[in-house]
Structure formats: C-alpha cells, structure tokens
PDB file of N, CA and C in Angstrom:
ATOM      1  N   UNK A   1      13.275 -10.947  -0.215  1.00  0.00           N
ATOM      2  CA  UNK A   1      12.210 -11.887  -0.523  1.00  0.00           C
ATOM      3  C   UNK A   1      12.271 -12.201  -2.016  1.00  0.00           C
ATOM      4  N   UNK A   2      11.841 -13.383  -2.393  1.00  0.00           N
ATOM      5  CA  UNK A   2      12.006 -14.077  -3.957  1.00  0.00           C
ATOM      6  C   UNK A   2      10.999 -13.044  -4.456  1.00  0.00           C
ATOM      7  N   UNK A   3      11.143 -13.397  -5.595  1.00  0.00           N
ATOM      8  CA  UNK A   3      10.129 -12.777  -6.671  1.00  0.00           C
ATOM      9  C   UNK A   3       9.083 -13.232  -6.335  1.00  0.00           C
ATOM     10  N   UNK A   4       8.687 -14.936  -6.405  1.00  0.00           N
ATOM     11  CA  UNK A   4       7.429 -15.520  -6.375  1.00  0.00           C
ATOM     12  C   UNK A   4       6.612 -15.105  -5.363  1.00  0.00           C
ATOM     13  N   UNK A   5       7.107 -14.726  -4.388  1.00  0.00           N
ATOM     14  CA  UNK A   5       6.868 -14.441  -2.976  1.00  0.00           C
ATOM     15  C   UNK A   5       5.858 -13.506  -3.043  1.00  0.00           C
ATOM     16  N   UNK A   6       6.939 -12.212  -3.298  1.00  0.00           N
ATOM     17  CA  UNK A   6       6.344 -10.654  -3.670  1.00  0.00           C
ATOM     18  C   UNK A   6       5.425 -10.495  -4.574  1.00  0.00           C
ATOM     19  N   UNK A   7       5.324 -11.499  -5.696  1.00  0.00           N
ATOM     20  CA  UNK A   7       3.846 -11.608  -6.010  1.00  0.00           C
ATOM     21  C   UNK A   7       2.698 -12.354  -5.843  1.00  0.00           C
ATOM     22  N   UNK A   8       3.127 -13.278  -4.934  1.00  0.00           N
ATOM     23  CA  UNK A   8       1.926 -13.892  -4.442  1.00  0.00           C
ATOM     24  C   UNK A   8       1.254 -12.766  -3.161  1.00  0.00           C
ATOM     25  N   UNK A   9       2.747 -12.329  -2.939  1.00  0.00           N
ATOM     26  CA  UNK A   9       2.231 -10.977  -1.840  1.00  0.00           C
ATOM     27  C   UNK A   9       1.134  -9.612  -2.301  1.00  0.00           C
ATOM     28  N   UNK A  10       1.391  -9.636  -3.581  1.00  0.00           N
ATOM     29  CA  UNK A  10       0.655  -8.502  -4.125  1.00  0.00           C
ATOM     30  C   UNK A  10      -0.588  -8.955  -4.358  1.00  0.00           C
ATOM     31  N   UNK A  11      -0.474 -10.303  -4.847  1.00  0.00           N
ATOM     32  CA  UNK A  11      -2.012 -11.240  -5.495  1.00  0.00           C
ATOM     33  C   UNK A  11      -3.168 -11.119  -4.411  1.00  0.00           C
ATOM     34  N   UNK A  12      -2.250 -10.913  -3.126  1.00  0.00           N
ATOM     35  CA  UNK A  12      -3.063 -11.371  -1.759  1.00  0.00           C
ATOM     36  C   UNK A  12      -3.748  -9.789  -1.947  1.00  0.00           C
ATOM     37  N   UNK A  13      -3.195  -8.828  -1.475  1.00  0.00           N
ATOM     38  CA  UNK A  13      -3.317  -7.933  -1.592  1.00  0.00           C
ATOM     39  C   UNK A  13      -4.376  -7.031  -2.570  1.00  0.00           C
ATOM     40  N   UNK A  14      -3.990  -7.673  -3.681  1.00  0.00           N
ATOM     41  CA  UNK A  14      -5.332  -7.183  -4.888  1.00  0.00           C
ATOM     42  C   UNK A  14      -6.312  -7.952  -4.655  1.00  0.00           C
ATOM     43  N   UNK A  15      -6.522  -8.762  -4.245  1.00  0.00           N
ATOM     44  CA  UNK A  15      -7.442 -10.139  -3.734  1.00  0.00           C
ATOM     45  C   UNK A  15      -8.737  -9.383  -2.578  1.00  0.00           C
ATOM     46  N   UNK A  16      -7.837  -9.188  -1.374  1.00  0.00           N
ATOM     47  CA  UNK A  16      -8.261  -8.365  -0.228  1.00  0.00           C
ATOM     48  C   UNK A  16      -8.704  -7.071  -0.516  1.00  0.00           C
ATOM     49  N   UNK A  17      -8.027  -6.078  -1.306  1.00  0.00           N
ATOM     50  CA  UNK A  17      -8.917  -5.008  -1.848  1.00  0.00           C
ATOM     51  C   UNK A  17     -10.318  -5.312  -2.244  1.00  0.00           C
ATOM     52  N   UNK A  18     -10.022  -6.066  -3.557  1.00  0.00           N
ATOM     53  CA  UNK A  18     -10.959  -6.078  -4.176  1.00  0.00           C
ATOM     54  C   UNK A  18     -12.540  -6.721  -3.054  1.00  0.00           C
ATOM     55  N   UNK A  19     -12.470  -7.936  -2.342  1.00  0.00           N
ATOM     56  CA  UNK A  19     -13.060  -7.831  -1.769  1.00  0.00           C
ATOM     57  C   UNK A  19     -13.467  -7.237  -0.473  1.00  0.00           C
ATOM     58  N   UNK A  20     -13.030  -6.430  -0.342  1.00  0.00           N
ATOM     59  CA  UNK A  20     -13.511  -5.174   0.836  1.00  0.00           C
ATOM     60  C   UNK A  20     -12.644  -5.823   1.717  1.00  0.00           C
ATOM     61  N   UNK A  21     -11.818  -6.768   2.351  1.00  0.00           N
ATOM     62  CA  UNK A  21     -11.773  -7.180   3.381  1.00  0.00           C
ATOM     63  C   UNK A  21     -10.120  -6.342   3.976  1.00  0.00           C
ATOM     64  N   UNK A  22     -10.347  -5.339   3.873  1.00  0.00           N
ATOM     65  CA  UNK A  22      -9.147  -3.874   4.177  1.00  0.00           C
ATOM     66  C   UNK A  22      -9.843  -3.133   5.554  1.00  0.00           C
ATOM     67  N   UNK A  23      -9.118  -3.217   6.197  1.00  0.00           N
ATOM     68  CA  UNK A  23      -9.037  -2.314   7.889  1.00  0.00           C
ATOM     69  C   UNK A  23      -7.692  -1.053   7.453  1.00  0.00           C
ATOM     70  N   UNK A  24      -8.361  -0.159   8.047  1.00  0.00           N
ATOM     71  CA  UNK A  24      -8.161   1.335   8.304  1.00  0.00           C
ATOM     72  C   UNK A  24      -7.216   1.487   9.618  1.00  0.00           C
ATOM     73  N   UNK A  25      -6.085   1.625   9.978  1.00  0.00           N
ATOM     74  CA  UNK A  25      -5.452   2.011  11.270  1.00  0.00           C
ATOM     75  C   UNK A  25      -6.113   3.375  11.495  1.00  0.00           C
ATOM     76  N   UNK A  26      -6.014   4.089  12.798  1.00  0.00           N
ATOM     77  CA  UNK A  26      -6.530   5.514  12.864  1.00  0.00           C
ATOM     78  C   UNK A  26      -5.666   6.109  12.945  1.00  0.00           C
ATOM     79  N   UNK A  27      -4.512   6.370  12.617  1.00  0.00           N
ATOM     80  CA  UNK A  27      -3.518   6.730  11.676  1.00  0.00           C
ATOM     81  C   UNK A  27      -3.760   7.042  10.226  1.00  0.00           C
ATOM     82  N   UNK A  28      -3.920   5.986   9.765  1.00  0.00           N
ATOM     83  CA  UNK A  28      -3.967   5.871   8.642  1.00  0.00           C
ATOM     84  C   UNK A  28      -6.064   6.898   7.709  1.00  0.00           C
ATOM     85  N   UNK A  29      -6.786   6.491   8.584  1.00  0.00           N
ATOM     86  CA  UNK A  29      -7.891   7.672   8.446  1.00  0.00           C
ATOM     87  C   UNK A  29      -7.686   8.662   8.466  1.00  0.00           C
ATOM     88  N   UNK A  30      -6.438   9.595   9.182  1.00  0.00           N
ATOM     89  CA  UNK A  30      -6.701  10.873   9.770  1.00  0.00           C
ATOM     90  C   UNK A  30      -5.556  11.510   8.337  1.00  0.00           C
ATOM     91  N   UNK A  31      -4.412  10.516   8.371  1.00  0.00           N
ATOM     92  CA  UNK A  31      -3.808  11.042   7.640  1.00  0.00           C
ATOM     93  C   UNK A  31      -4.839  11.474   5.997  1.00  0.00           C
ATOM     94  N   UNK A  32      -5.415  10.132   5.652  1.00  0.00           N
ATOM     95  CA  UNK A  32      -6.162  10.140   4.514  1.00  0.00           C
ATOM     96  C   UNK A  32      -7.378  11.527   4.227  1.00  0.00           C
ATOM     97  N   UNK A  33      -7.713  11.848   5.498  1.00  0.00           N
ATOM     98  CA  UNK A  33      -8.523  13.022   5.908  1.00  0.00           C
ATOM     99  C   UNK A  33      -7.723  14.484   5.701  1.00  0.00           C
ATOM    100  N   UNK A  34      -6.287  14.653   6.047  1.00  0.00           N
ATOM    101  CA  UNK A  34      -5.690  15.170   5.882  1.00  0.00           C
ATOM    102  C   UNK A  34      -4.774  15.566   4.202  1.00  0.00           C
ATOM    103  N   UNK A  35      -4.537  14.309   3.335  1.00  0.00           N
ATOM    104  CA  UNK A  35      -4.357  14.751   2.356  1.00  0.00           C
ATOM    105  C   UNK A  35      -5.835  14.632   1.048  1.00  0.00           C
ATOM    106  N   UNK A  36      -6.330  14.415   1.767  1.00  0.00           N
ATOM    107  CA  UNK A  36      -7.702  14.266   1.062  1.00  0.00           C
ATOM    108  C   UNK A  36      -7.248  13.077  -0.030  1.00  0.00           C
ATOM    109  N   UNK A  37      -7.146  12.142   0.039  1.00  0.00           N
ATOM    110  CA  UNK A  37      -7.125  11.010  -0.349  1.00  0.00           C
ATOM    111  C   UNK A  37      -8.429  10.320  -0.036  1.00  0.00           C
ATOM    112  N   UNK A  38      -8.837   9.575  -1.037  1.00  0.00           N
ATOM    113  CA  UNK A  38     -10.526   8.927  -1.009  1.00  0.00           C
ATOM    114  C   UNK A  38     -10.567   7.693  -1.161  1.00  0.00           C
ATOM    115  N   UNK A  39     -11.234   6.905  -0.393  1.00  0.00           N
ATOM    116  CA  UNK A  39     -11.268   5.566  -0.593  1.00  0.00           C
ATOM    117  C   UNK A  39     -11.329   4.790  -1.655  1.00  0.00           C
ATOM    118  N   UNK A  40     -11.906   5.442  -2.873  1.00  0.00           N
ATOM    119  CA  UNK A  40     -12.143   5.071  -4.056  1.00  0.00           C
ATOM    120  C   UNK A  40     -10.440   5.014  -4.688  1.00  0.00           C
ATOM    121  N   UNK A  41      -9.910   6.361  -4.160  1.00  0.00           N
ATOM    122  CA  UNK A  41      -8.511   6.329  -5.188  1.00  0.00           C
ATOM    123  C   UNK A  41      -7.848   5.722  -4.327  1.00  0.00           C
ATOM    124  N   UNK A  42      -8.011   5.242  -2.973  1.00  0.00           N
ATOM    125  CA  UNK A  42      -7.283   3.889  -2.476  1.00  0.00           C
ATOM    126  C   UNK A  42      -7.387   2.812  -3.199  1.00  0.00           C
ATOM    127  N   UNK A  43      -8.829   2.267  -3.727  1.00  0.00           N
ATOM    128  CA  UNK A  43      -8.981   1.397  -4.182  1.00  0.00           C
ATOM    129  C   UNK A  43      -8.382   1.176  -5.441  1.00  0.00           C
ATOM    130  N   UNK A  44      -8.085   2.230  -6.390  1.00  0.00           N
ATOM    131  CA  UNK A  44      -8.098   2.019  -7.416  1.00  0.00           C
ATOM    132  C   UNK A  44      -6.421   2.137  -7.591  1.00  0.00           C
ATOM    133  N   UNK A  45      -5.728   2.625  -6.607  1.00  0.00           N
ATOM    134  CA  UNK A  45      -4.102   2.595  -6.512  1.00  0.00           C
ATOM    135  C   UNK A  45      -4.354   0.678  -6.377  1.00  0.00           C
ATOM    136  N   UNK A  46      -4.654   0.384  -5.382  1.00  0.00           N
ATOM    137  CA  UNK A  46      -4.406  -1.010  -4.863  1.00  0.00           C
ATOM    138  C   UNK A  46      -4.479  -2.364  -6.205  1.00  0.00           C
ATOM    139  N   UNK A  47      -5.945  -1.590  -6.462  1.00  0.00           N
ATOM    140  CA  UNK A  47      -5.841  -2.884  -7.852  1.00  0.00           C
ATOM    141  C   UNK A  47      -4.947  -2.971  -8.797  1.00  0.00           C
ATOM    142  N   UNK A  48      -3.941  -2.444  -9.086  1.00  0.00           N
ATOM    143  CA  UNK A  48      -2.928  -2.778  -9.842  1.00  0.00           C
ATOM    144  C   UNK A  48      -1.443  -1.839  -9.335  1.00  0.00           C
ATOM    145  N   UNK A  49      -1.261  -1.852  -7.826  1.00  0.00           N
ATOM    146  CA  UNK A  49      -0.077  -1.730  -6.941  1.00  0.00           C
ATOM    147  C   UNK A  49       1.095  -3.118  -7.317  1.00  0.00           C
ATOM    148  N   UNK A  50       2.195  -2.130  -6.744  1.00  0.00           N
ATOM    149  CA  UNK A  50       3.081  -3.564  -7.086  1.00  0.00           C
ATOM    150  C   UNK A  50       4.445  -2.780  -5.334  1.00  0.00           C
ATOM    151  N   UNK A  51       4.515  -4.173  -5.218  1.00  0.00           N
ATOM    152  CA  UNK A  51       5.433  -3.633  -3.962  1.00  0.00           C
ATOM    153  C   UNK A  51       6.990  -3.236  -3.732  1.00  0.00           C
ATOM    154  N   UNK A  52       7.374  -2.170  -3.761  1.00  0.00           N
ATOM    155  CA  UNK A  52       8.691  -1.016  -3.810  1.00  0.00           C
ATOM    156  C   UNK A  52       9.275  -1.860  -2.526  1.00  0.00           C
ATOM    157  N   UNK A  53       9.180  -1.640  -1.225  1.00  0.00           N
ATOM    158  CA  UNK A  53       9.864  -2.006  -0.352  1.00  0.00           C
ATOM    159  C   UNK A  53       9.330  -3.390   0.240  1.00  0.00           C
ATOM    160  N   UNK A  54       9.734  -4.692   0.913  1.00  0.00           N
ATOM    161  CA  UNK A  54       8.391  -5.395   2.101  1.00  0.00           C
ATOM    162  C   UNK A  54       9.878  -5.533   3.253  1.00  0.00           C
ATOM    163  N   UNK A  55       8.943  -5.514   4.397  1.00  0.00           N
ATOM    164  CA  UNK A  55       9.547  -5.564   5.918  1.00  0.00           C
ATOM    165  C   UNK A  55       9.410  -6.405   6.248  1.00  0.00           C
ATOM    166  N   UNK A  56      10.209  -7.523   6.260  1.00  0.00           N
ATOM    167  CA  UNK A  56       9.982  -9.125   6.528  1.00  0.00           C
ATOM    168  C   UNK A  56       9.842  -8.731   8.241  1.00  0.00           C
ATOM    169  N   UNK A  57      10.418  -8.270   8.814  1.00  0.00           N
ATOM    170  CA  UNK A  57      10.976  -8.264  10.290  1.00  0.00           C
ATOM    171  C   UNK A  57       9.656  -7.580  10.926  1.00  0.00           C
ATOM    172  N   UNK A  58       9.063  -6.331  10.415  1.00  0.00           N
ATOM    173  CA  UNK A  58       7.946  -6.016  11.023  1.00  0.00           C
ATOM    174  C   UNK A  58       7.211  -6.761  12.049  1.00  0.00           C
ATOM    175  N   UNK A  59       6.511  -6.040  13.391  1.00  0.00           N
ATOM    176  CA  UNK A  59       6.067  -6.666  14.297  1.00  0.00           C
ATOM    177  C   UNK A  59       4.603  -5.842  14.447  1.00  0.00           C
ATOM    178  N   UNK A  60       3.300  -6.473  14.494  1.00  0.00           N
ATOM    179  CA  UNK A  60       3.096  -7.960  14.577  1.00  0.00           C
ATOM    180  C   UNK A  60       3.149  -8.989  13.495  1.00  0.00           C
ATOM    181  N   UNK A  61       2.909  -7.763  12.264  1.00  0.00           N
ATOM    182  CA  UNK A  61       2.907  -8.391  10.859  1.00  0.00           C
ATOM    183  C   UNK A  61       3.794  -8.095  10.036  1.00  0.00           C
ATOM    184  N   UNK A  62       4.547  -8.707   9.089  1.00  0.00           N
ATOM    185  CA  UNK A  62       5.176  -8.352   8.017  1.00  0.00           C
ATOM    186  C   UNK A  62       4.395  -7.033   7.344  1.00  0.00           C
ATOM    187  N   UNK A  63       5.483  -6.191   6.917  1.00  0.00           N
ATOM    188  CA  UNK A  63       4.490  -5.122   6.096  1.00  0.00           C
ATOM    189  C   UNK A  63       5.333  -4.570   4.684  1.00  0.00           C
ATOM    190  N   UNK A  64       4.463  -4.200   3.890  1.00  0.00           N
ATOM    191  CA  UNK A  64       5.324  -3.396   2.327  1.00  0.00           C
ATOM    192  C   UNK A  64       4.336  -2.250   2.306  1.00  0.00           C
ATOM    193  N   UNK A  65       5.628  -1.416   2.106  1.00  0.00           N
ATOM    194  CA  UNK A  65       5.246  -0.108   1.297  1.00  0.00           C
ATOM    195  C   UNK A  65       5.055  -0.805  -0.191  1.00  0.00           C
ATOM    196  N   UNK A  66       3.580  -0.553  -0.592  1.00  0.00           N
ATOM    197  CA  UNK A  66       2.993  -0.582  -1.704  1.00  0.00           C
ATOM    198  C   UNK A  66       2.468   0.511  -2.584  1.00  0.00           C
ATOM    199  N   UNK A  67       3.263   0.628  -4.178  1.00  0.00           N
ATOM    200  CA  UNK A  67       3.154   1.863  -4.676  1.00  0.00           C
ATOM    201  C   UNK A  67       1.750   1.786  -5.944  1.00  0.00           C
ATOM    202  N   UNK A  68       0.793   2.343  -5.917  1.00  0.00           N
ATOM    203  CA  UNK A  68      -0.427   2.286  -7.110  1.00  0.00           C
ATOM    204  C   UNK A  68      -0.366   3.370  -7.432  1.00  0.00           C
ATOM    205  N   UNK A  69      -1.097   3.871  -8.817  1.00  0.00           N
ATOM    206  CA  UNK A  69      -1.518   5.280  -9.054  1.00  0.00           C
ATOM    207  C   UNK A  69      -3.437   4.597  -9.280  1.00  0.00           C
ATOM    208  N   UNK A  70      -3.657   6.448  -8.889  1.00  0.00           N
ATOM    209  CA  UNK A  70      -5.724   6.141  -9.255  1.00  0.00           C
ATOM    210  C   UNK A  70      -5.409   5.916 -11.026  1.00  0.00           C
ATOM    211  N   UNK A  71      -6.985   6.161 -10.995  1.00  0.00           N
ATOM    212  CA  UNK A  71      -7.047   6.441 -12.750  1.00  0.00           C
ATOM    213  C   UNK A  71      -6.898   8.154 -12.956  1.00  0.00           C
ATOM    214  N   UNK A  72      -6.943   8.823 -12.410  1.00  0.00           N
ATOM    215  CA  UNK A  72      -6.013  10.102 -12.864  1.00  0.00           C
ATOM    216  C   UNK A  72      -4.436  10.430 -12.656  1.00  0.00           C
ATOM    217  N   UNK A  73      -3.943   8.989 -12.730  1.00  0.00           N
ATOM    218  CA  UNK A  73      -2.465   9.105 -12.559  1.00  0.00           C
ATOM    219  C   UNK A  73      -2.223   9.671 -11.345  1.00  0.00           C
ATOM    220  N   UNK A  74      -3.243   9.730  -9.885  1.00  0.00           N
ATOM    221  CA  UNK A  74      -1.995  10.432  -9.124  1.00  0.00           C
ATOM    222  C   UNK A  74      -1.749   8.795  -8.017  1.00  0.00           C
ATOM    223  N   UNK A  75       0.062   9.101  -7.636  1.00  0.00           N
ATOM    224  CA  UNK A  75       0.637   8.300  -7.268  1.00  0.00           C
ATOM    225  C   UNK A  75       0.448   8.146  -5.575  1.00  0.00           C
ATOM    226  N   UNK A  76       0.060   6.786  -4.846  1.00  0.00           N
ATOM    227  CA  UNK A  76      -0.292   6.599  -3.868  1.00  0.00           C
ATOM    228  C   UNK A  76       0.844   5.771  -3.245  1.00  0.00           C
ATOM    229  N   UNK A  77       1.413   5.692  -2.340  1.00  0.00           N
ATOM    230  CA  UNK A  77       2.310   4.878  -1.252  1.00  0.00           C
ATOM    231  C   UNK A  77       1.328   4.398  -0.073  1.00  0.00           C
ATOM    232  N   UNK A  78       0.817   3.317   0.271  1.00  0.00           N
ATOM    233  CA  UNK A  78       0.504   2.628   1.300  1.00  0.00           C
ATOM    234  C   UNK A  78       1.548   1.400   1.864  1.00  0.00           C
ATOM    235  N   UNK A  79       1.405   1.885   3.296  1.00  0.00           N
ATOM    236  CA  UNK A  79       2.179   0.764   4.212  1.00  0.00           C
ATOM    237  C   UNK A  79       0.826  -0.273   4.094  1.00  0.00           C
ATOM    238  N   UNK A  80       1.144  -1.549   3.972  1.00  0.00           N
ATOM    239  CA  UNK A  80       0.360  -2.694   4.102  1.00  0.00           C
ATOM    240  C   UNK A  80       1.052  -3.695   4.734  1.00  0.00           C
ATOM    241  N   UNK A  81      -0.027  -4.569   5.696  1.00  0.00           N
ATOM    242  CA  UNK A  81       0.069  -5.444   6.376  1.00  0.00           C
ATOM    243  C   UNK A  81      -0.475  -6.574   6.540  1.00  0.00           C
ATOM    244  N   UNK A  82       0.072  -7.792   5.833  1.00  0.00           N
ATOM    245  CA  UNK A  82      -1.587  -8.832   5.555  1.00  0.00           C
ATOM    246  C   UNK A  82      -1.162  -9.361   6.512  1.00  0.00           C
ATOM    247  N   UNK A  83      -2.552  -9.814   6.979  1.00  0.00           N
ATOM    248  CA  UNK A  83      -2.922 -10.821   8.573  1.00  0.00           C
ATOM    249  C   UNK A  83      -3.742 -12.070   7.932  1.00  0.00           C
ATOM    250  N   UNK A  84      -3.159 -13.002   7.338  1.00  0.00           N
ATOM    251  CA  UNK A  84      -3.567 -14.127   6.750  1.00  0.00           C
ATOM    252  C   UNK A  84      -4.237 -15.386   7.696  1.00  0.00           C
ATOM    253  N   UNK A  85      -4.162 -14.850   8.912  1.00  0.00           N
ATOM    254  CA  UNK A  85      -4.785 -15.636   9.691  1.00  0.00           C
ATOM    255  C   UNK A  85      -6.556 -15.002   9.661  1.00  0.00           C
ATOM    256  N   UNK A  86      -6.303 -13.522   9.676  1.00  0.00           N
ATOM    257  CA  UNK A  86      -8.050 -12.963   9.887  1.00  0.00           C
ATOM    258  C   UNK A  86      -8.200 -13.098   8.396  1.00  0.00           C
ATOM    259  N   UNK A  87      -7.424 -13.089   7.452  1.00  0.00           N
ATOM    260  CA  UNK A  87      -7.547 -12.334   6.019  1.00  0.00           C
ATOM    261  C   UNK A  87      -8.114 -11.342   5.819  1.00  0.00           C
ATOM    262  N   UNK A  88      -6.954 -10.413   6.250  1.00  0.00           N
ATOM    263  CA  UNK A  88      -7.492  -8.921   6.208  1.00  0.00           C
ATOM    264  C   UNK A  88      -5.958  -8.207   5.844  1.00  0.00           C
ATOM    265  N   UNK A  89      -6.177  -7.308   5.025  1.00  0.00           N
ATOM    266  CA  UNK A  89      -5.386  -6.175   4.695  1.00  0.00           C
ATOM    267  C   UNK A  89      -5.213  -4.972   5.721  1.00  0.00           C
ATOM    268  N   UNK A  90      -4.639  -4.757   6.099  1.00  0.00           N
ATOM    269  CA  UNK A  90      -4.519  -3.486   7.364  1.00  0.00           C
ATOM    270  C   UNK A  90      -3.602  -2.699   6.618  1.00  0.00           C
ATOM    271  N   UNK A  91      -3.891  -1.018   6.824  1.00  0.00           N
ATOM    272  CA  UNK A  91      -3.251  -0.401   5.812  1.00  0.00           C
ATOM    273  C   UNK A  91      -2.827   0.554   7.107  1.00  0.00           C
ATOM    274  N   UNK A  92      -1.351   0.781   7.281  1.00  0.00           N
ATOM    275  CA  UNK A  92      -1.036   1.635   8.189  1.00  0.00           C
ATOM    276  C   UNK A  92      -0.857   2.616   8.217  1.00  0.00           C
ATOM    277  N   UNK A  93      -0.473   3.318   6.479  1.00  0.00           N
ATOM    278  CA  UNK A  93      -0.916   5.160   6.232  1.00  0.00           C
ATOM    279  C   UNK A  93      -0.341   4.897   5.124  1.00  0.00           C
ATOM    280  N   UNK A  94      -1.279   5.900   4.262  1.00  0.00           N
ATOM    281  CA  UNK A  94      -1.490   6.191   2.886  1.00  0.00           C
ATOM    282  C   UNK A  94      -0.968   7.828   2.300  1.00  0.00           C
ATOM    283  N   UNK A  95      -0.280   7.714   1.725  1.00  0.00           N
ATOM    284  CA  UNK A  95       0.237   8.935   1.067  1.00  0.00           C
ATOM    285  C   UNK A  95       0.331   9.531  -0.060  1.00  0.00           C
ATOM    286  N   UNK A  96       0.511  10.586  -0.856  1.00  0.00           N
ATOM    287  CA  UNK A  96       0.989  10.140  -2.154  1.00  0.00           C
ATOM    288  C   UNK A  96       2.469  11.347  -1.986  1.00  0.00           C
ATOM    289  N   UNK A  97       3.332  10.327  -2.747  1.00  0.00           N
ATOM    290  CA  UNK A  97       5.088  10.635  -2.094  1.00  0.00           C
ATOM    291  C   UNK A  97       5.403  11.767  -3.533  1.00  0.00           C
ATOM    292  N   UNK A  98       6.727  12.288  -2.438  1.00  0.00           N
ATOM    293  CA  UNK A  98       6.775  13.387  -3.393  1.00  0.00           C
ATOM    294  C   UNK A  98       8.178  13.304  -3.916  1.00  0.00           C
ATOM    295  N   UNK A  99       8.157  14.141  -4.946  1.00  0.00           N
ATOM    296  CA  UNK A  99      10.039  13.900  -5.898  1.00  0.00           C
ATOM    297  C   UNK A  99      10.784  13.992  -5.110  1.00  0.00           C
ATOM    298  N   UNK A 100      10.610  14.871  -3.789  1.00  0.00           N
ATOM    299  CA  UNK A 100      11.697  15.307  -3.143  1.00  0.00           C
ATOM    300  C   UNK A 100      12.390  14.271  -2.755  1.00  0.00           C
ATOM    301  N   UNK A 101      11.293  13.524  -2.337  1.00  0.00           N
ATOM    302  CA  UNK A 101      12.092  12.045  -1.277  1.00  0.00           C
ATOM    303  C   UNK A 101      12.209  10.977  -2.700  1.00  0.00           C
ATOM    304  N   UNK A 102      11.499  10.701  -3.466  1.00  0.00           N
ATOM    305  CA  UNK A 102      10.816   9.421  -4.433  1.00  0.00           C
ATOM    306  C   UNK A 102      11.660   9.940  -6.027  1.00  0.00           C
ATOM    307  N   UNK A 103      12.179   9.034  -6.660  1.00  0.00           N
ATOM    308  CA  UNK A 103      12.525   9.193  -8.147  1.00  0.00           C
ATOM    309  C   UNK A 103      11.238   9.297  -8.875  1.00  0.00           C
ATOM    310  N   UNK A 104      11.372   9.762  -9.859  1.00  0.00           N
ATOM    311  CA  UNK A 104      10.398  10.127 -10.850  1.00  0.00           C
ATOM    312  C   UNK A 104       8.915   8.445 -10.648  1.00  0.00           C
ATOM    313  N   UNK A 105       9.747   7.122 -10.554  1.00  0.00           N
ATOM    314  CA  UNK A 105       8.403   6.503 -10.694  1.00  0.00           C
ATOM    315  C   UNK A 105       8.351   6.029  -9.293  1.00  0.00           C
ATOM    316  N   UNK A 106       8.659   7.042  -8.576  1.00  0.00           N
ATOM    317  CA  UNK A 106       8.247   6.642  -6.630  1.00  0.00           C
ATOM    318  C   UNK A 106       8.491   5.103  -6.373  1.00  0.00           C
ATOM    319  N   UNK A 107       9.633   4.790  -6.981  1.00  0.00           N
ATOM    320  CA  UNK A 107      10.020   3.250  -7.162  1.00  0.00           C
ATOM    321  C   UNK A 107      11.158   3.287  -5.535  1.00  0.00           C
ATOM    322  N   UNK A 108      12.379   4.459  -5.485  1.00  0.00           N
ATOM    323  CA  UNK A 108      13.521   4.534  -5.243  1.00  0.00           C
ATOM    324  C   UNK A 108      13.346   5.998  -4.407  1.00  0.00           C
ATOM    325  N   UNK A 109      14.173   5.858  -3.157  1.00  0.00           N
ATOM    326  CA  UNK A 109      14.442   6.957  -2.093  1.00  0.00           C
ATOM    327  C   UNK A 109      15.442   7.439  -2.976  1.00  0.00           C
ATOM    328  N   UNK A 110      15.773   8.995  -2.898  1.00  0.00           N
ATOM    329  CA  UNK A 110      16.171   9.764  -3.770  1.00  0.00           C
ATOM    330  C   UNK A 110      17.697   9.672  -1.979  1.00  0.00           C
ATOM    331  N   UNK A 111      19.147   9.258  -2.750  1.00  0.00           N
ATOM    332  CA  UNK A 111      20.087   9.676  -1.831  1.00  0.00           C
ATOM    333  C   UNK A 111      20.048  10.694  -0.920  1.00  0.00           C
TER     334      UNK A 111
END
C-alpha cells in the first residue's frame, strides 16, 4: 500500500479512537483482561499509533497490525479493522509484543 494510503489509514483510525466509535471483538476483551491492558492505555497507544504491517486481503475487512505506546512508554500491538461503511474501528486483539518476536522498536519480526 502507498504511503498516502497508510496514512490516511492511520488518520481514520486516530479519528475513530478519538471519537469512541471502536468495537471490542470478544477475543480481543478477554485477551485485554488477561494481560491487563486498560482501555485508557488502548486509547492512548491509538492516538499517536502508526501502522507496522496492513492486510489488504483480509476477510471481511482489510486489517493492520497497529503499533502505539501509552504515556508510560509501554508498547501496544493492535490488529485493526476499519469498517468505513458503519465507521467503526474493530480491534481484533491487543497485546503488548515482546523482544523475543519484535526488534527493539516492535517495528520488525525478529528472523
């Protein structure tokens, strides 16, 4: 995907955060329940996320792994999925990735 693309993709994205209009998969709750990840430091990864991978091919929606940190620097990976027809953000699970797999700026899969 072009550059312009991927950031109009992100624009959407910080757009949809910001106004609440983000759906939860139940996947994506349980996991968040599980690493204790908080909606707030969802939010605050999202507002200034920028997108590492996007899945043009994805079915039903296109989706990107999108990488933010909170304001205590810790680093978040969300799968995202915009549905520009509902305008809604659907987030399919939220993580925060570790060196093992991720280079130092969780940019790059480690070989």
């Amino acid at each position: 995907m072009n550059p312009n693309k991927l950031e109009a993709w992100i624009q959407e994205i910080r757009s949809l955060v910001s106004s609440e209009k983000v759906s939860l998969k139940k996947h994506c709750i349980l996991r968040m329940r599980q690493r204790a990840i908080s909606m707030d430091e969802f939010k605050e990864a999202m507002i200034h996320a920028e997108i590492v991978e996007y899945y043009e091919d994805d079915y039903p929606l296109a989706s990107a792994l999108v990488l933010g940190f909170t304001s205590s620097g810790r680093p978040l990976h969300a799968v995202a999925a915009l549905d520009r027809d509902d305008e809604r953000l659907w987030i399919i699970t939220l993580y925060e990735p570790k060196t093992e797999i991720w280079d130092e700026q969780f940019k790059n899969r480690r070989s």
